[in-house]
Protein backbone atom coordinates (compact mmCIF):
# COMPACT_ATOMS: atom_id res chain seq x y z
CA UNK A 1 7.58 -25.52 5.41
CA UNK A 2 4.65 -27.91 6.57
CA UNK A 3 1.20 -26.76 5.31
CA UNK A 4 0.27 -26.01 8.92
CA UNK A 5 2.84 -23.19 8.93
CA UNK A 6 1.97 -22.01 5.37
CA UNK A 7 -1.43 -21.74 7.04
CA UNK A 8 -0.52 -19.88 9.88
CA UNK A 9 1.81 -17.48 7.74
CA UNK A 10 -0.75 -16.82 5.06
CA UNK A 11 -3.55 -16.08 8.12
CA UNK A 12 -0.90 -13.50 9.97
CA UNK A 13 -0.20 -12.11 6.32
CA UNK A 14 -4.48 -11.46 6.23
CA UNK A 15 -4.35 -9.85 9.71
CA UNK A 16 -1.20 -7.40 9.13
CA UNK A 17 -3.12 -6.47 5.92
CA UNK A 18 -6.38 -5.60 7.80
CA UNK A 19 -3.77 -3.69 10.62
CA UNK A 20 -2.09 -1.86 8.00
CA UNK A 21 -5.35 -0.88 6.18
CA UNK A 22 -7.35 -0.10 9.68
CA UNK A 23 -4.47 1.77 10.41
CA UNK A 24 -4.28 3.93 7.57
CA UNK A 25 -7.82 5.12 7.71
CA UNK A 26 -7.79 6.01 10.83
CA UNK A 27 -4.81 7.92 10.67
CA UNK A 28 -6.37 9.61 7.66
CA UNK A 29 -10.05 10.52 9.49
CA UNK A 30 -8.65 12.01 13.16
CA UNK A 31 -8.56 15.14 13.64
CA UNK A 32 -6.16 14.81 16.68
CA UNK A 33 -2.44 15.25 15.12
CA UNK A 34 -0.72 13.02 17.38
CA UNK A 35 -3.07 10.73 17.35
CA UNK A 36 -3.10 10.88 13.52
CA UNK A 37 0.96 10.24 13.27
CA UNK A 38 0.59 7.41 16.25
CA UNK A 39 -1.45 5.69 13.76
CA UNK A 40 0.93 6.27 10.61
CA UNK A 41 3.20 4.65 13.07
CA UNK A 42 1.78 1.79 13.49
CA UNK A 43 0.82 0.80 10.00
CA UNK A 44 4.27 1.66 9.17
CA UNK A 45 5.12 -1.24 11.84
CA UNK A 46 2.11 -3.40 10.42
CA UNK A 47 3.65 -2.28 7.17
CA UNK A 48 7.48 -4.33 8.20
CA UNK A 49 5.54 -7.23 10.21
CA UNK A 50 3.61 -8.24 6.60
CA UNK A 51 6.57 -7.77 4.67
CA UNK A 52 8.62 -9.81 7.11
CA UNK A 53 6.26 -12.38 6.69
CA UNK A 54 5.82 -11.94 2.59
CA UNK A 55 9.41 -13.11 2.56
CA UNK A 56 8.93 -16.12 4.23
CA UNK A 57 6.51 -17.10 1.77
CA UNK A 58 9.37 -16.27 -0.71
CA UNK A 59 12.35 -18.38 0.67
């Protein structure tokens, strides 16, 4: 992996963190149910995109 594309992996890793976490707290503060387990939904998704992306770190 060229240091360009470490970069670019360890940048996406800091975004999908900040998704995940924005995520989270929002689902945690609405008051609207579905809108609540929409956003559980997507950090669960933000939750698989960092991972994916942890294990490319790894390999």
């Amino acid at each position: 992996m060229t240091n360009k594309e470490l970069l670019y992996i360890e940048d996406a890793l800091g975004h999908e963190e900040f998704l995940k976490t924005s995520s989270c707290q929002a689902a945690q503060n609405l008051q609207d149910q579905e809108l609540s387990n929409y956003m559980k939904q997507l950090e669960t998704k933000h939750t698989e995109i960092y991972n994916r992306l942890f294990k490319l770190l790894q390999n």
